[in-house]
PDB file of N, CA and C in Angstrom:
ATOM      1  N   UNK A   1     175.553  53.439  12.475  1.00  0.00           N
ATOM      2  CA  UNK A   1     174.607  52.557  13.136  1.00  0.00           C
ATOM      3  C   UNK A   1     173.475  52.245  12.164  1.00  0.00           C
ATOM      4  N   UNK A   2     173.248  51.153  12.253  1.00  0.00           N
ATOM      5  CA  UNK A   2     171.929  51.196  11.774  1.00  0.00           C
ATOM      6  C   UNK A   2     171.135  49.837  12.408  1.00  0.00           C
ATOM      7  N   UNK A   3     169.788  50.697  12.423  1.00  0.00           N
ATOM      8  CA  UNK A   3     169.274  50.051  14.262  1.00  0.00           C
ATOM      9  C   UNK A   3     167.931  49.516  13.237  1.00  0.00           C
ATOM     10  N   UNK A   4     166.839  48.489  13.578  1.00  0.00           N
ATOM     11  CA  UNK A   4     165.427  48.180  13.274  1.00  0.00           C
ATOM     12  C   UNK A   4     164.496  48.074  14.760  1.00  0.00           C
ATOM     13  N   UNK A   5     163.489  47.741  14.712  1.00  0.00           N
ATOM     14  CA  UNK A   5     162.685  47.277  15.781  1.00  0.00           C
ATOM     15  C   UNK A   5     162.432  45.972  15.165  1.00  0.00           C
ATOM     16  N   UNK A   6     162.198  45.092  16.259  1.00  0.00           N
ATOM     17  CA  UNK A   6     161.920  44.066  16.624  1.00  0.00           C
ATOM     18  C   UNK A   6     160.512  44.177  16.139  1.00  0.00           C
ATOM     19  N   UNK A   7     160.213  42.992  15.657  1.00  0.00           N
ATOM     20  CA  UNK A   7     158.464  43.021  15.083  1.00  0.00           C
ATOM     21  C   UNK A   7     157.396  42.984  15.718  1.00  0.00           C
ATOM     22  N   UNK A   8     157.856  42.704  16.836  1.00  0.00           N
ATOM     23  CA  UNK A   8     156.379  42.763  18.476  1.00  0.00           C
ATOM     24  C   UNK A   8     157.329  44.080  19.121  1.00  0.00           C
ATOM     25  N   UNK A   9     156.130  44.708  19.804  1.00  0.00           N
ATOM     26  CA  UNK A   9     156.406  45.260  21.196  1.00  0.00           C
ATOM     27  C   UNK A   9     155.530  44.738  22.024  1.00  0.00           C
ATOM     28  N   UNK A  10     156.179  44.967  23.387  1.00  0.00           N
ATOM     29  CA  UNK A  10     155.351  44.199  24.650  1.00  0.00           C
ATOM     30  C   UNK A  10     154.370  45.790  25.251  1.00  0.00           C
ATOM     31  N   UNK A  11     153.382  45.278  25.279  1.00  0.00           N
ATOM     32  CA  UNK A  11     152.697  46.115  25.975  1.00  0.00           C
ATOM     33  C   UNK A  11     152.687  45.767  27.820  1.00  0.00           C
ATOM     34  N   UNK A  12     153.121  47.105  28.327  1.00  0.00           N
ATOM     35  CA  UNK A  12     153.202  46.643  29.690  1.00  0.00           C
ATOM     36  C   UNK A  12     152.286  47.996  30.634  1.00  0.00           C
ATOM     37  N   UNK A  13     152.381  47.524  31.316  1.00  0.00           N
ATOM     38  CA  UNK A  13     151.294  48.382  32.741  1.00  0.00           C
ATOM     39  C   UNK A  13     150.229  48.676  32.600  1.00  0.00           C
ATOM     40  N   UNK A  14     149.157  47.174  31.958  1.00  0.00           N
ATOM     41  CA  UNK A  14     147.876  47.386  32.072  1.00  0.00           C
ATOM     42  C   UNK A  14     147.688  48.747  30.371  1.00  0.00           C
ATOM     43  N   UNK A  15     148.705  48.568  29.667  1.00  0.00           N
ATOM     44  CA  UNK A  15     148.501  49.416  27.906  1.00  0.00           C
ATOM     45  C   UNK A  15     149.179  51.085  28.230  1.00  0.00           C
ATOM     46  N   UNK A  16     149.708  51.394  29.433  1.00  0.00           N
ATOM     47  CA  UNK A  16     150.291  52.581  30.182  1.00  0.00           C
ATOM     48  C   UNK A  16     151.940  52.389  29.687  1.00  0.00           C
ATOM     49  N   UNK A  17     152.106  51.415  29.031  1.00  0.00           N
ATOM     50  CA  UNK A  17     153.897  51.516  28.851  1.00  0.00           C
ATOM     51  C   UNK A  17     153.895  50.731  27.495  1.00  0.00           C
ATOM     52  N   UNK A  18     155.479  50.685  27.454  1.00  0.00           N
ATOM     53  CA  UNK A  18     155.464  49.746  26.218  1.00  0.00           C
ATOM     54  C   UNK A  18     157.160  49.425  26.101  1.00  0.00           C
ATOM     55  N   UNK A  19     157.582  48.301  26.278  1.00  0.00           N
ATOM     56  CA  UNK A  19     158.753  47.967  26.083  1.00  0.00           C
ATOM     57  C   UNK A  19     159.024  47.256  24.360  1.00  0.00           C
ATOM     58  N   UNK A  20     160.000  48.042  23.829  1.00  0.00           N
ATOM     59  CA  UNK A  20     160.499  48.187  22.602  1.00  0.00           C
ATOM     60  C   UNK A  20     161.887  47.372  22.273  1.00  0.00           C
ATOM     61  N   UNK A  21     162.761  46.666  21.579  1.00  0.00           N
ATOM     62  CA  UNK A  21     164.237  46.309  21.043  1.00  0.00           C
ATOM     63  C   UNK A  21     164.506  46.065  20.073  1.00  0.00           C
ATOM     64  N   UNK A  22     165.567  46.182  19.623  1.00  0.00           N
ATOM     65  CA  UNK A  22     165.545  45.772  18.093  1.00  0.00           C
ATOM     66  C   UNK A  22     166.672  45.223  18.081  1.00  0.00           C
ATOM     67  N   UNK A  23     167.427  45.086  16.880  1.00  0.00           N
ATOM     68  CA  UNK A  23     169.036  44.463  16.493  1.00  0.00           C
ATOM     69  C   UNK A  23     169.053  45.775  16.515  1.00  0.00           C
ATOM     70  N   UNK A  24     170.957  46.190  16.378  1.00  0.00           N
ATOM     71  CA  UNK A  24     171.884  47.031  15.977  1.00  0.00           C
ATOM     72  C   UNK A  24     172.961  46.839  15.368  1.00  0.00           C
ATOM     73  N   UNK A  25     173.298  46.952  14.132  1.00  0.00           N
ATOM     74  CA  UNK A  25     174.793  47.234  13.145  1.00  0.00           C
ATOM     75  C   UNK A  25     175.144  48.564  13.611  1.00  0.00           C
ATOM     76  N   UNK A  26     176.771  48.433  13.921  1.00  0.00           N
ATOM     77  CA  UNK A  26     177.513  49.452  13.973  1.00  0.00           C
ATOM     78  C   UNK A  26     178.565  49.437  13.256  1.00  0.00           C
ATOM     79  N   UNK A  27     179.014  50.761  12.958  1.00  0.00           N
ATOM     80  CA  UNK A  27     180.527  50.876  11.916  1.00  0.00           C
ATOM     81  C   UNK A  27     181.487  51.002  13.354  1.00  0.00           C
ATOM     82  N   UNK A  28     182.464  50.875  12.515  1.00  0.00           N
ATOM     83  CA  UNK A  28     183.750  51.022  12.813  1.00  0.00           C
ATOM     84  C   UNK A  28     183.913  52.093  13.592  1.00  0.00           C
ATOM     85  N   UNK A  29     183.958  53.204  13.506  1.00  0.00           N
ATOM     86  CA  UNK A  29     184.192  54.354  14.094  1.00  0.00           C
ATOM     87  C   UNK A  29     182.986  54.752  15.353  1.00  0.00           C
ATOM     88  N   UNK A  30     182.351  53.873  14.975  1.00  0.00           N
ATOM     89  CA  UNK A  30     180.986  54.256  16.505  1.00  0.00           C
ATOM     90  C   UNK A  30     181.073  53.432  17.737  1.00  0.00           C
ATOM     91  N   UNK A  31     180.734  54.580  18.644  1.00  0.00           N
ATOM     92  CA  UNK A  31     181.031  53.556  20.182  1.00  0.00           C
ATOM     93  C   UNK A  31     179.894  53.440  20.560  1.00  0.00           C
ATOM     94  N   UNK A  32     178.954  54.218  20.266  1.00  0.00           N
ATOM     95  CA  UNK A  32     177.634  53.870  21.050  1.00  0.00           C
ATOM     96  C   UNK A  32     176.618  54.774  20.444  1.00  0.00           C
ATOM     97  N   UNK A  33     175.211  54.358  21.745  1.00  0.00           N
ATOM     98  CA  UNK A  33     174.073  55.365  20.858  1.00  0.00           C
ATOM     99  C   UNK A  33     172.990  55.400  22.241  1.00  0.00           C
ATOM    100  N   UNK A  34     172.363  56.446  22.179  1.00  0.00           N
ATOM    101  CA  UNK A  34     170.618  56.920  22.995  1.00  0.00           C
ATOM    102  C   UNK A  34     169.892  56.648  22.139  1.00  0.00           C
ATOM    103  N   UNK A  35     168.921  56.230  21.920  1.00  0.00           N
ATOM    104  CA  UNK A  35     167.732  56.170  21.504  1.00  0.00           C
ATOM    105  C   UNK A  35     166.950  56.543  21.685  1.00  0.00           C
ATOM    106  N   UNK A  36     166.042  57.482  20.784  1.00  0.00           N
ATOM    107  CA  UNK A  36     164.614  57.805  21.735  1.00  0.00           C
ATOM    108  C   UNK A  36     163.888  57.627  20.380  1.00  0.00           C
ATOM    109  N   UNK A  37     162.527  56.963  20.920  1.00  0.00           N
ATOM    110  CA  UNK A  37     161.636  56.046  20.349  1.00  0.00           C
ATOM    111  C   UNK A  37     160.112  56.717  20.790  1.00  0.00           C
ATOM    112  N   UNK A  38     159.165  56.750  19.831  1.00  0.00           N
ATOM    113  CA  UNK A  38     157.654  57.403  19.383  1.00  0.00           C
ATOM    114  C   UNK A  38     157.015  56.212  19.287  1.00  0.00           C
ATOM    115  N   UNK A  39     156.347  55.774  19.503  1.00  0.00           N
ATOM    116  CA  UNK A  39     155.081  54.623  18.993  1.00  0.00           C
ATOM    117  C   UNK A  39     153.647  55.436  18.974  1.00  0.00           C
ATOM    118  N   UNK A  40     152.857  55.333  17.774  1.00  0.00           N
ATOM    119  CA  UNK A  40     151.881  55.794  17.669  1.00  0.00           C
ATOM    120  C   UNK A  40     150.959  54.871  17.534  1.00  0.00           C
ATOM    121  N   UNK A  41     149.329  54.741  17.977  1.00  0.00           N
ATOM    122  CA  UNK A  41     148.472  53.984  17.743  1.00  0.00           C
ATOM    123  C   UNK A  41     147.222  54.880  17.845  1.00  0.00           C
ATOM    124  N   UNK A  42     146.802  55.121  16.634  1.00  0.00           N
ATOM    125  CA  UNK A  42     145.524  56.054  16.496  1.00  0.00           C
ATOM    126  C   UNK A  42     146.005  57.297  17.103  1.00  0.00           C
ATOM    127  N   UNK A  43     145.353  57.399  18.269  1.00  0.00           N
ATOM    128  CA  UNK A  43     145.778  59.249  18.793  1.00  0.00           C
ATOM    129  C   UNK A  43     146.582  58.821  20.155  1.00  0.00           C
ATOM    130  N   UNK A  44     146.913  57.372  20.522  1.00  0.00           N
ATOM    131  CA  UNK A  44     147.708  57.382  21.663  1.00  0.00           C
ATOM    132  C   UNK A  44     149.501  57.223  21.034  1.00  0.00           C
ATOM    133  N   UNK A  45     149.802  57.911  22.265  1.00  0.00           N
ATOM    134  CA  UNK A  45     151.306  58.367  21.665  1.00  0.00           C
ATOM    135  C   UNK A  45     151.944  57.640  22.724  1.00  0.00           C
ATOM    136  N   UNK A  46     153.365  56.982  22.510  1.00  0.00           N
ATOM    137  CA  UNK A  46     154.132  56.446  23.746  1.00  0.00           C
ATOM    138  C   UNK A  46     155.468  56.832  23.488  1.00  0.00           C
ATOM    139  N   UNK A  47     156.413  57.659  24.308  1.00  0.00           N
ATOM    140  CA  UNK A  47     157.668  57.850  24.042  1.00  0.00           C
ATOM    141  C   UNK A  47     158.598  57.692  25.043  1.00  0.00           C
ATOM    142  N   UNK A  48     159.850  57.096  24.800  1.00  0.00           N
ATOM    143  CA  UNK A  48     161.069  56.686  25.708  1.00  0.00           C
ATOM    144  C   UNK A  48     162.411  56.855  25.611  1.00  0.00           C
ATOM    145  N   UNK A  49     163.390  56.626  25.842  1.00  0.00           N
ATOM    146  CA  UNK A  49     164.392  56.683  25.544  1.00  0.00           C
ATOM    147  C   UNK A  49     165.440  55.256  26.093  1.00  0.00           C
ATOM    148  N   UNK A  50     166.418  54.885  25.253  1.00  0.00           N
ATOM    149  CA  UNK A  50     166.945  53.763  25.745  1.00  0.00           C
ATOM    150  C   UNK A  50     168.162  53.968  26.843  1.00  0.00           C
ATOM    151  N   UNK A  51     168.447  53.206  27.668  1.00  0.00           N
ATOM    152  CA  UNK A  51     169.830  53.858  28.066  1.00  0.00           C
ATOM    153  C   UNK A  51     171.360  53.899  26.942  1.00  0.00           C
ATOM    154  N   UNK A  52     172.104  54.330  26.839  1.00  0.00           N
ATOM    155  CA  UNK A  52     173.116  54.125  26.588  1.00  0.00           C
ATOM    156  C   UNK A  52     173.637  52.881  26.264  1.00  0.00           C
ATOM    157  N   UNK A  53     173.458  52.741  24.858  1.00  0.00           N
ATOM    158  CA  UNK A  53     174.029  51.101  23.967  1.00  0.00           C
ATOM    159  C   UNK A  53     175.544  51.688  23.614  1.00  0.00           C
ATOM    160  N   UNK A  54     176.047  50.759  23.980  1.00  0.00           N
ATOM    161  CA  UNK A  54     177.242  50.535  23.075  1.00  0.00           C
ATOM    162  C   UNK A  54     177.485  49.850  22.343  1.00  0.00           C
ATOM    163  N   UNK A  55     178.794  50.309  21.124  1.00  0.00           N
ATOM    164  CA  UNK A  55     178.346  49.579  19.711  1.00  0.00           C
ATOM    165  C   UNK A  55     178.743  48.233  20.123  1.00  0.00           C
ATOM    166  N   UNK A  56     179.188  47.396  21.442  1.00  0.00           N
ATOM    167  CA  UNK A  56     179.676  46.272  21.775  1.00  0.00           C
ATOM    168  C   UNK A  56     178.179  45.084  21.570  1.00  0.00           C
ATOM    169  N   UNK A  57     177.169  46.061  21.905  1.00  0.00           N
ATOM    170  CA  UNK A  57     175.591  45.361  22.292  1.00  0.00           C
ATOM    171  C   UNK A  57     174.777  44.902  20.136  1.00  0.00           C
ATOM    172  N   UNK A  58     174.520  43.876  20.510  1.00  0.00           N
ATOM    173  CA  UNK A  58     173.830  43.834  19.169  1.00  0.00           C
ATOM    174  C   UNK A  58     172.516  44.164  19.136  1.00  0.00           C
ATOM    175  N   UNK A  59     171.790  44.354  20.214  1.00  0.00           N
ATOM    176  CA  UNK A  59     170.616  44.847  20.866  1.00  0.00           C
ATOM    177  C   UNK A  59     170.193  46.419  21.396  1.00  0.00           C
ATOM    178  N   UNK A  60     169.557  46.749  20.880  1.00  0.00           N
ATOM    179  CA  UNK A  60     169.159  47.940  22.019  1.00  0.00           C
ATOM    180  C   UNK A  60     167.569  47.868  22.516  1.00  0.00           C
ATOM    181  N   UNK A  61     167.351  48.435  23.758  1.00  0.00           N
ATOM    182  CA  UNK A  61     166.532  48.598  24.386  1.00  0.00           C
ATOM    183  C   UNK A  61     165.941  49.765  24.765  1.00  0.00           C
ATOM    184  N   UNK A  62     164.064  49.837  25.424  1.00  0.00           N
ATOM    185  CA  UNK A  62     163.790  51.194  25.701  1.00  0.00           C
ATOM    186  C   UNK A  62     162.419  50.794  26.056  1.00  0.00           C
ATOM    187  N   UNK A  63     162.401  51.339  26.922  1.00  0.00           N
ATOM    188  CA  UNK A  63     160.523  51.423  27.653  1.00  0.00           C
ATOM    189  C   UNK A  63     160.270  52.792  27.541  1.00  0.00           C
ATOM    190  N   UNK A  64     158.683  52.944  27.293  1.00  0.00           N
ATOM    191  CA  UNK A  64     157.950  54.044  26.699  1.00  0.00           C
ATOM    192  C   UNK A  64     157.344  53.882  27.494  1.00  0.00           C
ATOM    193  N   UNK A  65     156.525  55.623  27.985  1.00  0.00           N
ATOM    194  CA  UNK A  65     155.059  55.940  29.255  1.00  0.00           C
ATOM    195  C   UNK A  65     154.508  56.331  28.142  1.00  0.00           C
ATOM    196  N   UNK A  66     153.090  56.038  28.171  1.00  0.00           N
ATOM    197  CA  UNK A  66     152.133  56.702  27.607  1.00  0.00           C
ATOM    198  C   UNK A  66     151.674  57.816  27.787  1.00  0.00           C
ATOM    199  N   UNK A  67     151.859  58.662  27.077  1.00  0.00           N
ATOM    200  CA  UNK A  67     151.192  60.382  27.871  1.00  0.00           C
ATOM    201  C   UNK A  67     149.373  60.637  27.734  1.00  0.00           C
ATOM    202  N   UNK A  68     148.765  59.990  27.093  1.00  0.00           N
ATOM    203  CA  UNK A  68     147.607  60.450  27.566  1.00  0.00           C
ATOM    204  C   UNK A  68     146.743  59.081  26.601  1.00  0.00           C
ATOM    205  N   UNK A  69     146.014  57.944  26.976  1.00  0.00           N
ATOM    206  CA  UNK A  69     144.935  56.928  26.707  1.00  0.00           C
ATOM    207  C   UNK A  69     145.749  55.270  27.198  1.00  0.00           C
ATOM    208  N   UNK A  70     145.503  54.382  26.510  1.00  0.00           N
ATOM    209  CA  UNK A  70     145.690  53.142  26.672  1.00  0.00           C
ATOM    210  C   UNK A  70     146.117  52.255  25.021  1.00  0.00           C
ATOM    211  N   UNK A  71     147.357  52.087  25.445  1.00  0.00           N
ATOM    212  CA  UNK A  71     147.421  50.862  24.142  1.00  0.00           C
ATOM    213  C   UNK A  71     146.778  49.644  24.203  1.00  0.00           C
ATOM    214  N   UNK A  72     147.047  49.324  23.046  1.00  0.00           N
ATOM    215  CA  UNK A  72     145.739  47.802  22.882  1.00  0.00           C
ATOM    216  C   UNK A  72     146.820  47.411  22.007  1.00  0.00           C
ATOM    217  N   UNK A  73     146.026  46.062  21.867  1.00  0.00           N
ATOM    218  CA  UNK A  73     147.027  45.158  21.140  1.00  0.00           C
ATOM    219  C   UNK A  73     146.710  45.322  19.355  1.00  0.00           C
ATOM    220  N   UNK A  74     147.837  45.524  18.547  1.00  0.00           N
ATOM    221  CA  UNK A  74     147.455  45.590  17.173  1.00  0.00           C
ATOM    222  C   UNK A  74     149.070  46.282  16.553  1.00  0.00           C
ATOM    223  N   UNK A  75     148.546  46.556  15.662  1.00  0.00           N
ATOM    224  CA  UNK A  75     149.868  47.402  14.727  1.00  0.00           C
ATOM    225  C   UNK A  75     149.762  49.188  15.196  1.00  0.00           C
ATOM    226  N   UNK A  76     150.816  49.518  14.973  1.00  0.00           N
ATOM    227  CA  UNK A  76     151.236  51.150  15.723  1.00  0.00           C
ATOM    228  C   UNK A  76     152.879  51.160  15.199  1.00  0.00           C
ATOM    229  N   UNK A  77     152.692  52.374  14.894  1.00  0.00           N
ATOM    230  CA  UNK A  77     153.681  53.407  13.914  1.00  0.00           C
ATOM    231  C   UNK A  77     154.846  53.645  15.312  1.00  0.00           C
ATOM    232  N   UNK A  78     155.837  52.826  14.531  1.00  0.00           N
ATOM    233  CA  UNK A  78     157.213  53.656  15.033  1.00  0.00           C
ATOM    234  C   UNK A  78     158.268  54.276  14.630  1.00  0.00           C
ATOM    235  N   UNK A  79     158.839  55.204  15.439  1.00  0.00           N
ATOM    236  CA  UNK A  79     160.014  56.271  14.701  1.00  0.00           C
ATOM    237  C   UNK A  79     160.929  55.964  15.999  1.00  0.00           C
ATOM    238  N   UNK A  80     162.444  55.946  15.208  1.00  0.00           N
ATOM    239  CA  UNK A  80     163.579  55.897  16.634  1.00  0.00           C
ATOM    240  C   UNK A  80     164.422  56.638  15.705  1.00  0.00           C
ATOM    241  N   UNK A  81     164.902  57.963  16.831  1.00  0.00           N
ATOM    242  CA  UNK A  81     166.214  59.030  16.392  1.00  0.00           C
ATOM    243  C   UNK A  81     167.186  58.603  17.613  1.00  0.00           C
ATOM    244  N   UNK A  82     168.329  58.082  16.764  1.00  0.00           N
ATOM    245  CA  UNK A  82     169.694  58.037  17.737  1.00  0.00           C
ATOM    246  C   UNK A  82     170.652  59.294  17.341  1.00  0.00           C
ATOM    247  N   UNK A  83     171.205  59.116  19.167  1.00  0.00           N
ATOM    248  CA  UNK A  83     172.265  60.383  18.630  1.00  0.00           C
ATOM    249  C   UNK A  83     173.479  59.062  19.345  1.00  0.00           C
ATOM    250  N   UNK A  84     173.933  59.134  18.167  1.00  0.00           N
ATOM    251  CA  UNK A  84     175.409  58.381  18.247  1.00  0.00           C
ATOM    252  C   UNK A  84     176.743  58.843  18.126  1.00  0.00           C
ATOM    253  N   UNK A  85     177.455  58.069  19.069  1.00  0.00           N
ATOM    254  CA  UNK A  85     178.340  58.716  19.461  1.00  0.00           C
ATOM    255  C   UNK A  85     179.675  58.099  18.617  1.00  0.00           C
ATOM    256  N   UNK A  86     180.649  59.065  18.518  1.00  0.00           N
ATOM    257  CA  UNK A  86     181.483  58.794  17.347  1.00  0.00           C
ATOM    258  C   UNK A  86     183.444  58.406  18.695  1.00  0.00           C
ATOM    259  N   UNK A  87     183.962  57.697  17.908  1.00  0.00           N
ATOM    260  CA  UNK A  87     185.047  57.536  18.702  1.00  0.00           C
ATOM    261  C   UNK A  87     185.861  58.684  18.694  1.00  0.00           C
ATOM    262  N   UNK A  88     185.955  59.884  17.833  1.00  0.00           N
ATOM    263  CA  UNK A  88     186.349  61.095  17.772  1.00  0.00           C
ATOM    264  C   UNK A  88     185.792  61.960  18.477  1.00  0.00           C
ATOM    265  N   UNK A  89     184.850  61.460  19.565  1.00  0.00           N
ATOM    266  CA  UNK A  89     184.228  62.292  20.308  1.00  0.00           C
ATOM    267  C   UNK A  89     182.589  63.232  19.524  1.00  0.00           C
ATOM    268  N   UNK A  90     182.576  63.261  18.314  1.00  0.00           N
ATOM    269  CA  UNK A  90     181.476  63.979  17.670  1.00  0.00           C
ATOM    270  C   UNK A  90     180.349  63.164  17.904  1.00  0.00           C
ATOM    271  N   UNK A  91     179.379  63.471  17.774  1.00  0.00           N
ATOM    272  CA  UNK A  91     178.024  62.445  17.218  1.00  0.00           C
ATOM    273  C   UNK A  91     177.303  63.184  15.702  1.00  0.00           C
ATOM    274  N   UNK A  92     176.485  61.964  15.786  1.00  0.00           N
ATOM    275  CA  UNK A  92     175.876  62.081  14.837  1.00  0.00           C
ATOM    276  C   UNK A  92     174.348  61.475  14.745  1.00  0.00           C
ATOM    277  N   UNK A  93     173.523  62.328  13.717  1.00  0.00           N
ATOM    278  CA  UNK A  93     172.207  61.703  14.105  1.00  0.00           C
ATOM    279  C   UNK A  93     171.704  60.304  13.533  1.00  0.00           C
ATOM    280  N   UNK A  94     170.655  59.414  13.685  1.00  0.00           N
ATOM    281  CA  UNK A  94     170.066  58.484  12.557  1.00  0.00           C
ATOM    282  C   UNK A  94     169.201  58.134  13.431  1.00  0.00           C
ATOM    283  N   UNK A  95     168.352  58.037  12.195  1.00  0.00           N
ATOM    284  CA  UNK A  95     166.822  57.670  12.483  1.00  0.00           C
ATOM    285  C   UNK A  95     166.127  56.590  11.684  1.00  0.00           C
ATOM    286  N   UNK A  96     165.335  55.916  12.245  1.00  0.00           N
ATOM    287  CA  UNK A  96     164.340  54.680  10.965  1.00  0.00           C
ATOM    288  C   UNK A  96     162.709  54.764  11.542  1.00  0.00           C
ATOM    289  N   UNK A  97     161.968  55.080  10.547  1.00  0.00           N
ATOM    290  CA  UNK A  97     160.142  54.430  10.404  1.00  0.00           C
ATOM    291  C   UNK A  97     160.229  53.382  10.633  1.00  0.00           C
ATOM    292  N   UNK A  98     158.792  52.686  10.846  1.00  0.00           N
ATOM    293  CA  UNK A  98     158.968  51.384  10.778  1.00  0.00           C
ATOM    294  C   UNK A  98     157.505  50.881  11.759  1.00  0.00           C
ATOM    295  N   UNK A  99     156.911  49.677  11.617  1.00  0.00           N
ATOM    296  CA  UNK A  99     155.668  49.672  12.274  1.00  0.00           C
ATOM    297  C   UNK A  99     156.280  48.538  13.034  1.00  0.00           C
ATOM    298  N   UNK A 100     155.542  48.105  14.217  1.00  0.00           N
ATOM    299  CA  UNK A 100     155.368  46.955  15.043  1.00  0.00           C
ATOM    300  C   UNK A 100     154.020  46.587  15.569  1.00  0.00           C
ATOM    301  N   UNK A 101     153.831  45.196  15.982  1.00  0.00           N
ATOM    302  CA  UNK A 101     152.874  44.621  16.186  1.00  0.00           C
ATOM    303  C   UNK A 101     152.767  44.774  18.288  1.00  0.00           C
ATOM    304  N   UNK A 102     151.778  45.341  18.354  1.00  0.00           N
ATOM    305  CA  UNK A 102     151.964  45.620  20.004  1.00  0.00           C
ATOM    306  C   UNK A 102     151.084  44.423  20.420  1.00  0.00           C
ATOM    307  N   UNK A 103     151.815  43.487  21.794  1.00  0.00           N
ATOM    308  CA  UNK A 103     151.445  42.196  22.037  1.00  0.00           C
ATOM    309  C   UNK A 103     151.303  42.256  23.449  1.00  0.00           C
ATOM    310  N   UNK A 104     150.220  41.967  24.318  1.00  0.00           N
ATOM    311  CA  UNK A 104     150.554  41.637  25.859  1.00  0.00           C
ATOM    312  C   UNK A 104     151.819  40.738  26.133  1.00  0.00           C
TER     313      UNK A 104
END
Protein backbone atom coordinates (compact mmCIF):
# COMPACT_ATOMS: atom_id res chain seq x y z
CA UNK A 1 0.00 0.00 0.00
CA UNK A 2 1.01 3.13 -0.18
CA UNK A 3 -1.50 5.70 1.09
CA UNK A 4 -0.92 10.06 1.22
CA UNK A 5 -3.36 12.58 2.73
CA UNK A 6 -5.20 14.75 0.85
CA UNK A 7 -3.85 18.41 1.26
CA UNK A 8 -6.95 19.95 3.25
CA UNK A 9 -8.63 18.37 6.13
CA UNK A 10 -12.15 19.42 6.98
CA UNK A 11 -12.52 20.59 10.29
CA UNK A 12 -15.85 19.47 11.70
CA UNK A 13 -17.95 19.90 15.07
CA UNK A 14 -17.40 23.40 15.79
CA UNK A 15 -12.86 22.32 15.68
CA UNK A 16 -14.03 18.95 18.06
CA UNK A 17 -13.44 16.53 14.94
CA UNK A 18 -11.71 16.37 11.85
CA UNK A 19 -12.45 14.45 8.73
CA UNK A 20 -9.26 13.23 6.85
CA UNK A 21 -8.74 11.14 2.94
CA UNK A 22 -6.27 10.62 0.86
CA UNK A 23 -5.50 8.45 -2.48
CA UNK A 24 -4.35 4.78 -2.06
CA UNK A 25 -1.86 2.50 -4.32
CA UNK A 26 -2.08 -1.04 -3.66
CA UNK A 27 0.10 -4.10 -4.74
CA UNK A 28 -0.94 -7.05 -5.96
CA UNK A 29 -1.03 -9.24 -3.11
CA UNK A 30 -3.06 -6.71 -0.75
CA UNK A 31 -6.75 -6.81 -0.10
CA UNK A 32 -7.19 -4.15 2.16
CA UNK A 33 -6.21 -1.82 5.09
CA UNK A 34 -7.40 0.13 8.79
CA UNK A 35 -6.04 3.15 9.16
CA UNK A 36 -5.45 4.99 12.12
CA UNK A 37 -4.53 8.58 11.76
CA UNK A 38 -2.84 11.43 14.53
CA UNK A 39 -3.24 15.07 13.50
CA UNK A 40 -1.34 17.38 15.60
CA UNK A 41 -1.77 21.21 15.92
CA UNK A 42 0.34 22.84 18.64
CA UNK A 43 -0.73 20.77 21.82
CA UNK A 44 -4.21 19.72 20.32
CA UNK A 45 -4.15 16.14 19.28
CA UNK A 46 -6.98 14.44 17.02
CA UNK A 47 -7.05 10.67 16.44
CA UNK A 48 -9.28 8.14 14.35
CA UNK A 49 -9.38 5.31 12.61
CA UNK A 50 -10.78 4.56 9.07
CA UNK A 51 -13.14 1.77 8.46
CA UNK A 52 -11.92 -1.02 6.51
CA UNK A 53 -10.59 0.00 2.77
CA UNK A 54 -10.20 -2.37 0.39
CA UNK A 55 -7.47 -2.46 -2.05
CA UNK A 56 -10.65 -2.18 -4.66
CA UNK A 57 -11.12 1.72 -3.14
CA UNK A 58 -8.59 4.35 -4.51
CA UNK A 59 -9.58 6.41 -1.51
CA UNK A 60 -9.48 5.99 2.07
CA UNK A 61 -11.26 7.65 4.72
CA UNK A 62 -11.38 8.55 8.61
CA UNK A 63 -12.87 11.02 11.10
CA UNK A 64 -10.87 12.03 14.17
CA UNK A 65 -12.38 13.28 18.00
CA UNK A 66 -10.35 15.59 19.53
CA UNK A 67 -9.25 14.53 23.02
CA UNK A 68 -8.66 17.61 24.79
CA UNK A 69 -8.86 21.76 23.06
CA UNK A 70 -10.20 23.01 19.65
CA UNK A 71 -8.75 22.95 16.12
CA UNK A 72 -8.50 26.07 14.12
CA UNK A 73 -7.88 26.48 10.78
CA UNK A 74 -4.05 26.34 9.58
CA UNK A 75 -1.33 23.64 8.97
CA UNK A 76 -1.08 20.48 11.59
CA UNK A 77 1.20 17.45 11.54
CA UNK A 78 -0.03 14.17 10.32
CA UNK A 79 0.96 10.50 10.87
CA UNK A 80 -1.26 7.40 9.41
CA UNK A 81 -0.16 3.60 10.49
CA UNK A 82 -2.03 0.96 8.38
CA UNK A 83 -2.26 -2.52 9.24
CA UNK A 84 -2.83 -4.18 5.93
CA UNK A 85 -4.08 -7.00 5.12
CA UNK A 86 -2.32 -9.50 2.88
CA UNK A 87 -4.31 -12.08 0.53
CA UNK A 88 -2.31 -14.87 2.39
CA UNK A 89 -4.10 -13.94 5.26
CA UNK A 90 -0.84 -12.12 7.11
CA UNK A 91 -0.67 -8.34 7.49
CA UNK A 92 1.60 -6.04 7.49
CA UNK A 93 2.44 -2.62 8.81
CA UNK A 94 2.94 1.00 6.81
CA UNK A 95 2.98 4.20 7.79
CA UNK A 96 3.57 8.00 6.16
CA UNK A 97 4.33 11.79 7.90
CA UNK A 98 3.02 14.28 6.20
CA UNK A 99 1.29 17.80 7.01
CA UNK A 100 -2.21 19.11 5.94
CA UNK A 101 -3.89 22.28 5.73
CA UNK A 102 -7.04 22.14 8.27
CA UNK A 103 -10.09 24.07 6.49
CA UNK A 104 -13.78 24.68 7.78
Amino acid sequence: MKGQFDDTARIVSSGAGLEVTGPAEWEPDESGAVIHVRVKQEQVVATGDSAYTPSSATTWSARLTVHSGTLEPGVADAKARATVSLNDGHTEPYSWPDTVDLVP
